[in-house]
N, C-alpha and C. Protein backbone atom coordinates (compact mmCIF):
# COMPACT_ATOMS: atom_id res chain seq x y z
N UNK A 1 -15.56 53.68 -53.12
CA UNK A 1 -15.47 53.11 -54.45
C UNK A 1 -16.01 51.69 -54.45
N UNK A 2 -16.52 51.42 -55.31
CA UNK A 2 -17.02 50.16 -55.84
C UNK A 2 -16.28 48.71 -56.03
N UNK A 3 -16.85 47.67 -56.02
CA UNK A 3 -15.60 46.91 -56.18
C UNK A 3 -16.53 45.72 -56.55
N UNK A 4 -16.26 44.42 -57.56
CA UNK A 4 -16.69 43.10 -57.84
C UNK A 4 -15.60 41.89 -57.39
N UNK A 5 -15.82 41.20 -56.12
CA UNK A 5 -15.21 40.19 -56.14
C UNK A 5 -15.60 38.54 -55.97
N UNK A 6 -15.22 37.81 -56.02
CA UNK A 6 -15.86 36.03 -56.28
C UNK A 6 -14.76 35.18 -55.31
N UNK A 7 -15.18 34.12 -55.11
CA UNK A 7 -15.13 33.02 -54.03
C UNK A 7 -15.17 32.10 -54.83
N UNK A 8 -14.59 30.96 -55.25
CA UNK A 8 -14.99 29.64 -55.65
C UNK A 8 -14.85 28.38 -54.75
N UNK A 9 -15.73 27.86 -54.19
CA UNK A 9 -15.46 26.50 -53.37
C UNK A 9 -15.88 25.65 -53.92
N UNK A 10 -15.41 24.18 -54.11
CA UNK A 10 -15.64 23.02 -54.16
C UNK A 10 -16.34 21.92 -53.01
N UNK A 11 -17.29 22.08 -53.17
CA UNK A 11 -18.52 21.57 -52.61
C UNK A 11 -18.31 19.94 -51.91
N UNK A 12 -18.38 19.28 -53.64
CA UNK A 12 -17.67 17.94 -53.84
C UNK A 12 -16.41 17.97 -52.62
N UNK A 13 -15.07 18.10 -52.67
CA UNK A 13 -14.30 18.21 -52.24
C UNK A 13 -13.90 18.75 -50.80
N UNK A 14 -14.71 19.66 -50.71
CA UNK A 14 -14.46 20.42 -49.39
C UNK A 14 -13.42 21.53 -49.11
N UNK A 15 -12.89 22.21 -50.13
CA UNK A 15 -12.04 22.77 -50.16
C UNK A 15 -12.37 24.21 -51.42
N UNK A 16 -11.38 24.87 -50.92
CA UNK A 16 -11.21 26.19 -52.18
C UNK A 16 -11.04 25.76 -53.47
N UNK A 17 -11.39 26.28 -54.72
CA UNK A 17 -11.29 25.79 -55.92
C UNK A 17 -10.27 26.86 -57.12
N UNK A 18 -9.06 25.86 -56.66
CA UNK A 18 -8.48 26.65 -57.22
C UNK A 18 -7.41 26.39 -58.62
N UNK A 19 -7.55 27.46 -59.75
CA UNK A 19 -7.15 27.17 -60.71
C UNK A 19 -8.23 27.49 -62.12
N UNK A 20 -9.22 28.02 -61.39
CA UNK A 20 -10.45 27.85 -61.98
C UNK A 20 -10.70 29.36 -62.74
N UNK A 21 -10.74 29.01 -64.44
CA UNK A 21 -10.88 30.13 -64.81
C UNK A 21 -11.65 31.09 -64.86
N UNK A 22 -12.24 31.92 -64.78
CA UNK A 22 -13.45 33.40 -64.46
C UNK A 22 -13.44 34.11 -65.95
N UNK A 23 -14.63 34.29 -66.42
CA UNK A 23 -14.68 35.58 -67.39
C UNK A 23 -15.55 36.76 -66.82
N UNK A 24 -15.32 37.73 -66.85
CA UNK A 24 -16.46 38.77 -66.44
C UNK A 24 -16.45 39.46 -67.88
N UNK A 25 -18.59 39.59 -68.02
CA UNK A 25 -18.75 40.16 -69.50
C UNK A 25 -19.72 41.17 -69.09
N UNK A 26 -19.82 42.29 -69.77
CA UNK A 26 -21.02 43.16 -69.72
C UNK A 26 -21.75 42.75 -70.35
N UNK A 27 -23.27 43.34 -70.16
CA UNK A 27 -24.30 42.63 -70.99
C UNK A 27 -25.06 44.06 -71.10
N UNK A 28 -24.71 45.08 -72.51
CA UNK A 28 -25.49 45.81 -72.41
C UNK A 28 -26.17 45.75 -73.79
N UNK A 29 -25.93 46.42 -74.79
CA UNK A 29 -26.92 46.26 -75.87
C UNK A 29 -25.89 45.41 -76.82
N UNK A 30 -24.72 44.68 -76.54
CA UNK A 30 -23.77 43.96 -77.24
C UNK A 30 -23.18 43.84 -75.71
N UNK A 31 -23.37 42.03 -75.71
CA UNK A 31 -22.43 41.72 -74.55
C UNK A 31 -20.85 41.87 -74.86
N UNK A 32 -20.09 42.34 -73.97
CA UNK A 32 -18.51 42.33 -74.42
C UNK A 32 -18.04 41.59 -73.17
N UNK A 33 -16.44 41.13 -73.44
CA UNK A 33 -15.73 40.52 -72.64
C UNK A 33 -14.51 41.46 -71.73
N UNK A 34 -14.91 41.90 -70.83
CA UNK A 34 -14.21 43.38 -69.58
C UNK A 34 -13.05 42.56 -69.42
N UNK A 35 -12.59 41.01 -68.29
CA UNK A 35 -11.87 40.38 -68.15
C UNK A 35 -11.81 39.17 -68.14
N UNK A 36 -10.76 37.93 -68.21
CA UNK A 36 -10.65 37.19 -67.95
C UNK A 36 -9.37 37.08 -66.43
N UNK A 37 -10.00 35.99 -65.69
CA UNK A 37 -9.07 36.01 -64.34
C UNK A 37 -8.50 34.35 -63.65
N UNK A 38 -8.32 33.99 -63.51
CA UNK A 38 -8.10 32.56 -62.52
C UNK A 38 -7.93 32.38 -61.36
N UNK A 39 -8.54 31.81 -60.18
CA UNK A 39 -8.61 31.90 -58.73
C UNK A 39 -7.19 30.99 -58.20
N UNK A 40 -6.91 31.51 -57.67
CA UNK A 40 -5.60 31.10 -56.53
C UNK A 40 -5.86 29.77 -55.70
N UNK A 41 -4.95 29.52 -54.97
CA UNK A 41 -4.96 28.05 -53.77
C UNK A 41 -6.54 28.75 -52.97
N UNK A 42 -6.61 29.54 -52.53
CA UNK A 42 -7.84 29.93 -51.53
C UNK A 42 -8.99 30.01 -52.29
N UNK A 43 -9.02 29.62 -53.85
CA UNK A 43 -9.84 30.16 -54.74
C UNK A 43 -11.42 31.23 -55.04
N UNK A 44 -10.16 31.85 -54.77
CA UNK A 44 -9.92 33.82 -54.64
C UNK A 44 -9.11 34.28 -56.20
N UNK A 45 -9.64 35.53 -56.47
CA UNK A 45 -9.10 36.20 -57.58
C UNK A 45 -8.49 37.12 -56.87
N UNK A 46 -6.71 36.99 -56.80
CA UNK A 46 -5.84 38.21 -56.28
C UNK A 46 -6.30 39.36 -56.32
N UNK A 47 -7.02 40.04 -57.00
CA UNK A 47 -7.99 41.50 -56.88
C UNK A 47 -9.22 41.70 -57.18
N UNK A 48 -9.82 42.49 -57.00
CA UNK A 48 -10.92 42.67 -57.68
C UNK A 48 -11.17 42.49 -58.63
N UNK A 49 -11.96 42.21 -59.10
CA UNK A 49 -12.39 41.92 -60.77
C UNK A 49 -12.81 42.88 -61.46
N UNK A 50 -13.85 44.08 -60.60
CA UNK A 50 -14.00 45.03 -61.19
C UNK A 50 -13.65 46.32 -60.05
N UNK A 51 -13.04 46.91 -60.32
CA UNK A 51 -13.12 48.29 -59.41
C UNK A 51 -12.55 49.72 -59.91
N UNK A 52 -12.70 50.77 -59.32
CA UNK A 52 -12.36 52.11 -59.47
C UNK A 52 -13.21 52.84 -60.73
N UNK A 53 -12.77 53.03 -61.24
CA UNK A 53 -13.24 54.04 -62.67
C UNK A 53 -14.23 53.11 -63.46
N UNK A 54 -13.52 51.54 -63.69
CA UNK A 54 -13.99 50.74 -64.13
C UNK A 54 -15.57 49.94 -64.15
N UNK A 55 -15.44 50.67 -62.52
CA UNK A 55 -17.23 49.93 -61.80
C UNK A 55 -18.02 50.60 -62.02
N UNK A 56 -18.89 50.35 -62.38
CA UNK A 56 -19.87 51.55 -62.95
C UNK A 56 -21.85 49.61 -62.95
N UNK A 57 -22.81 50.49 -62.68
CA UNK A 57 -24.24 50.43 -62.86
C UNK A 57 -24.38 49.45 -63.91
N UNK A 58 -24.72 48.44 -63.80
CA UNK A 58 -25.60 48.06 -65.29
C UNK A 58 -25.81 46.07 -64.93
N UNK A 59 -25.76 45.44 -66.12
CA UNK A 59 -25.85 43.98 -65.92
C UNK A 59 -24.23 43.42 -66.11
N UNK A 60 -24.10 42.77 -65.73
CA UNK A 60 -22.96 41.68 -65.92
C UNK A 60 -22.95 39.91 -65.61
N UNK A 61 -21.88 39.80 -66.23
CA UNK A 61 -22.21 38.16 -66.19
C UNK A 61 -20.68 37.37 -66.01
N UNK A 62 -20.69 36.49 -65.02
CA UNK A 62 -19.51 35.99 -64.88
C UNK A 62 -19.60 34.93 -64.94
N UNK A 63 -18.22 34.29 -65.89
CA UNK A 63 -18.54 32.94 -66.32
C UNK A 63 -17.37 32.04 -65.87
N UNK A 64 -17.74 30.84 -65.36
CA UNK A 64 -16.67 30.23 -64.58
C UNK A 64 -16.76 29.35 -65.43
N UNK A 65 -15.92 28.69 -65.79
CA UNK A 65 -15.14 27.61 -66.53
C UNK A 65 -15.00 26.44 -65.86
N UNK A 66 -16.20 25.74 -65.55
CA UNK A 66 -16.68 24.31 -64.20
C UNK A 66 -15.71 23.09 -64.86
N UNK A 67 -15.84 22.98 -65.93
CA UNK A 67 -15.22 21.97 -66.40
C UNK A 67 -14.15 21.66 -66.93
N UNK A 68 -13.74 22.47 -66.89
CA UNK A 68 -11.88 22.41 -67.52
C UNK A 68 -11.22 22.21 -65.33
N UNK A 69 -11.88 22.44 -64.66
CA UNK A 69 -11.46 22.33 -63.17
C UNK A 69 -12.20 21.36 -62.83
N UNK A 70 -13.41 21.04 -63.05
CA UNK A 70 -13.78 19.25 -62.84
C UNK A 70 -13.51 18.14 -63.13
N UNK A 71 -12.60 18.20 -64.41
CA UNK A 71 -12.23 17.38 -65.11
C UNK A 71 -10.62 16.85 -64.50
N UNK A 72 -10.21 18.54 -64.09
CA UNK A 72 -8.70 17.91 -63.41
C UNK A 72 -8.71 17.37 -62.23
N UNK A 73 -9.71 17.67 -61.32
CA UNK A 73 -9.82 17.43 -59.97
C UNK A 73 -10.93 16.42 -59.64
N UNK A 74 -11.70 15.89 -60.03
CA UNK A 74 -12.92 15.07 -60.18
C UNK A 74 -12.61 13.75 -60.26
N UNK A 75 -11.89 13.01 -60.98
CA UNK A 75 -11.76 12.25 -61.31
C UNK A 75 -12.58 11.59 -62.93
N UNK A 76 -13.36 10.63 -62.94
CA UNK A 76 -14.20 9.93 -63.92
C UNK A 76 -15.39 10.67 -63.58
N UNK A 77 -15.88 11.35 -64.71
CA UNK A 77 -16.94 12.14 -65.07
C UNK A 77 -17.62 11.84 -66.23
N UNK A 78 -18.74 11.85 -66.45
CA UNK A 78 -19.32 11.26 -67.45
C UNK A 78 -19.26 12.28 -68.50
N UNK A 79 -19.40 11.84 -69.75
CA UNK A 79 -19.28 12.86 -71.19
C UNK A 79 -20.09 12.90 -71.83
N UNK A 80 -20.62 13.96 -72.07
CA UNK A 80 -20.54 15.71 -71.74
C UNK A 80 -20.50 15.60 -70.44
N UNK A 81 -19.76 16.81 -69.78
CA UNK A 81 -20.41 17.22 -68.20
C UNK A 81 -21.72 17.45 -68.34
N UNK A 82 -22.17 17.29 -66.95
CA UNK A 82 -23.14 17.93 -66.62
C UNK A 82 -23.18 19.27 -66.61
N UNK A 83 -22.49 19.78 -65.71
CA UNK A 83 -21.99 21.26 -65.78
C UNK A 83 -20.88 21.79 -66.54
N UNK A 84 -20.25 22.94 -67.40
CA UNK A 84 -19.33 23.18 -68.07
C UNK A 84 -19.08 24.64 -67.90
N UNK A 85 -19.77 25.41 -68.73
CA UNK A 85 -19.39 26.90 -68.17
C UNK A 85 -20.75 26.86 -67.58
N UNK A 86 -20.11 27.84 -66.50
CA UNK A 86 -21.59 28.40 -65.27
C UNK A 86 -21.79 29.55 -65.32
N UNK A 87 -22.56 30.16 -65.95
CA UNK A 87 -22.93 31.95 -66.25
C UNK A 87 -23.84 32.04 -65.20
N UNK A 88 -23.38 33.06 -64.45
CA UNK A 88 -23.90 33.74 -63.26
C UNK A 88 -23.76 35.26 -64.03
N UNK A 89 -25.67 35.31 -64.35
CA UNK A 89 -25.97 37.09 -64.71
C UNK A 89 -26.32 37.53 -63.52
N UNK A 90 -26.12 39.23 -62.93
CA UNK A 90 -26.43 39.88 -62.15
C UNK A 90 -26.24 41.17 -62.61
N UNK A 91 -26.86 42.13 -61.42
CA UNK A 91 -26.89 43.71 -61.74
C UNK A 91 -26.73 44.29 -60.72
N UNK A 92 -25.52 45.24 -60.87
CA UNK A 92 -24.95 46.34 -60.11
C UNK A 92 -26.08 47.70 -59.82
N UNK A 93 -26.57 47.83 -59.54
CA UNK A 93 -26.92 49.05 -58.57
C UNK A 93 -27.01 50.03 -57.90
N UNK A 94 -25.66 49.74 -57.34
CA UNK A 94 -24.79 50.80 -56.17
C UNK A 94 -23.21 51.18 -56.77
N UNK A 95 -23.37 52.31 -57.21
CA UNK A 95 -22.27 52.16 -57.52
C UNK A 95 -20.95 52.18 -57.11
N UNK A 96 -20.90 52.77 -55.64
CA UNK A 96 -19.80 52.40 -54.52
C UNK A 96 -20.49 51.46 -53.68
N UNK A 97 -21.18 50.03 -54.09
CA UNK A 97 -21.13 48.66 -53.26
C UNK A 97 -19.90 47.90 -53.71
N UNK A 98 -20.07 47.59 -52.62
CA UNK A 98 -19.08 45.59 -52.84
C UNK A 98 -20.11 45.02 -52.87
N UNK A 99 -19.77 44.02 -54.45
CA UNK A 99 -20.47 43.13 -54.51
C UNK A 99 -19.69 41.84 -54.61
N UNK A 100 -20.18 41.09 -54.20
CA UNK A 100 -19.59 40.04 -53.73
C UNK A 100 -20.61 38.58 -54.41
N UNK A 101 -19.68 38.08 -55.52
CA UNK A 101 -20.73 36.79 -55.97
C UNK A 101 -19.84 35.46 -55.97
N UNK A 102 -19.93 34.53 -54.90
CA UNK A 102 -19.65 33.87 -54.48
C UNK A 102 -19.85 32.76 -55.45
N UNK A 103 -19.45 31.25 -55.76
CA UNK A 103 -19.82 30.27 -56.29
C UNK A 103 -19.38 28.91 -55.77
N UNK A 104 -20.52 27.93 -54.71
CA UNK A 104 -20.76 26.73 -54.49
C UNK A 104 -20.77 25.80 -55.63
N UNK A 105 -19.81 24.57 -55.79
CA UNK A 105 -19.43 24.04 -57.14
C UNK A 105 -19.65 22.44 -56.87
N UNK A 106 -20.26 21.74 -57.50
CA UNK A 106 -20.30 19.83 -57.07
C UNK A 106 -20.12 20.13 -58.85
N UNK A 107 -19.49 18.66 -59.24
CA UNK A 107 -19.94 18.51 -60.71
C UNK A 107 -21.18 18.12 -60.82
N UNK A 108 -22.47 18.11 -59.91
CA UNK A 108 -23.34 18.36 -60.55
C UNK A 108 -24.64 18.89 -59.94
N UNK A 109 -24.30 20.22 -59.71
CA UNK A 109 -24.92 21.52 -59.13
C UNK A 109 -24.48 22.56 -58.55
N UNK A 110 -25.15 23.54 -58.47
CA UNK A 110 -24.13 24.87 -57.55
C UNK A 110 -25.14 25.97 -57.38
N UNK A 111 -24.52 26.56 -56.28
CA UNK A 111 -25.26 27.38 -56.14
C UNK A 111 -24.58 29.03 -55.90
N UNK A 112 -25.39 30.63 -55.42
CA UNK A 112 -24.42 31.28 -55.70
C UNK A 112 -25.54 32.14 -54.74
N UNK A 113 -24.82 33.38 -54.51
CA UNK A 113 -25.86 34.39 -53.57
C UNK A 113 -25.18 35.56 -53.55
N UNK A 114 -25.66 37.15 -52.96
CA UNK A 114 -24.48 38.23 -52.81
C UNK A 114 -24.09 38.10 -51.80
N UNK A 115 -22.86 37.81 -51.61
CA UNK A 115 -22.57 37.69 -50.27
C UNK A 115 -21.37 39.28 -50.06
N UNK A 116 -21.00 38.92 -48.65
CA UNK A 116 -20.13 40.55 -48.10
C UNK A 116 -18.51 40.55 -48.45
C-alpha cells in the first residue's frame, strides 16, 4: 500500500520544526482540500498524510504554513515575510510507493526533494 509522508526541519535553527501547520490538496480539474495536519516536537506528522484506499495516482500539493511558525520561533522578521505559505506541487505515480516529501526551512529559503 501506498503512503504520503513529510519531514519539516528548521534550517535557521538546527532543529525539527515543530508546530507547523501542513495542508495536503489535490490538484485535479478543481483543486480540493484532502487534509489539514500539524507536525509534532520531531516535526513529523503522527501518520501518514495520505494512505490506504485514500492514495491513489495523480498531482498534489502540500502547503506548509512557513510563517505563522517563523514568526513564533524567528524572532524580528521583516513585514511581509519573505516566505509565508510554501506550496510544494508533485505527482504520485506508483501507486503502492512511499513517497516521502521532505521540507528544508530558513525564513528565507528552502528547499525539498523525494526522499525514503
Amino acid at each position: 500500500m501506498g503512503r504520503l509522508t513529510t519531514h519539516v526541519l528548521d534550517t535557521a535553527l538546527g532543529k525539527p520544526a515543530g508546530g507547523l501547520k501542513i495542508e495536503l490538496w489535490s490538484h485535479g480539474a478543481v483543486p480540493a482540500l484532502i487534509s489539514a495536519h500539524e507536525t509534532n516536537e520531531d516535526g513529523r506528522v503522527d501518520r501518514p498524510i495520505l494512505e490506504g484506499d485514500a492514495f491513489a495516482t495523480g498531482t498534489y500539493e502540500l502547503r506548509f504554513f512557513a510563517g505563522d511558525y517563523l514568526r513564533r520561533t524567528c524572532g524580528t522578521l521583516p513585514d511581509p515575510l519573505f516566505l509565508d505559505v510554501v506550496p510544494i506541487r508533485f505527482g504520485i505515480a506508483e501507486a503502492d510507493g512511499h513517497y516521502h516529501v521532505p521540507l528544508l526551512l530558513s525564513p528565507f529559503g528552502y528547499s525539498t526533494y523525494r526522499g525514503s
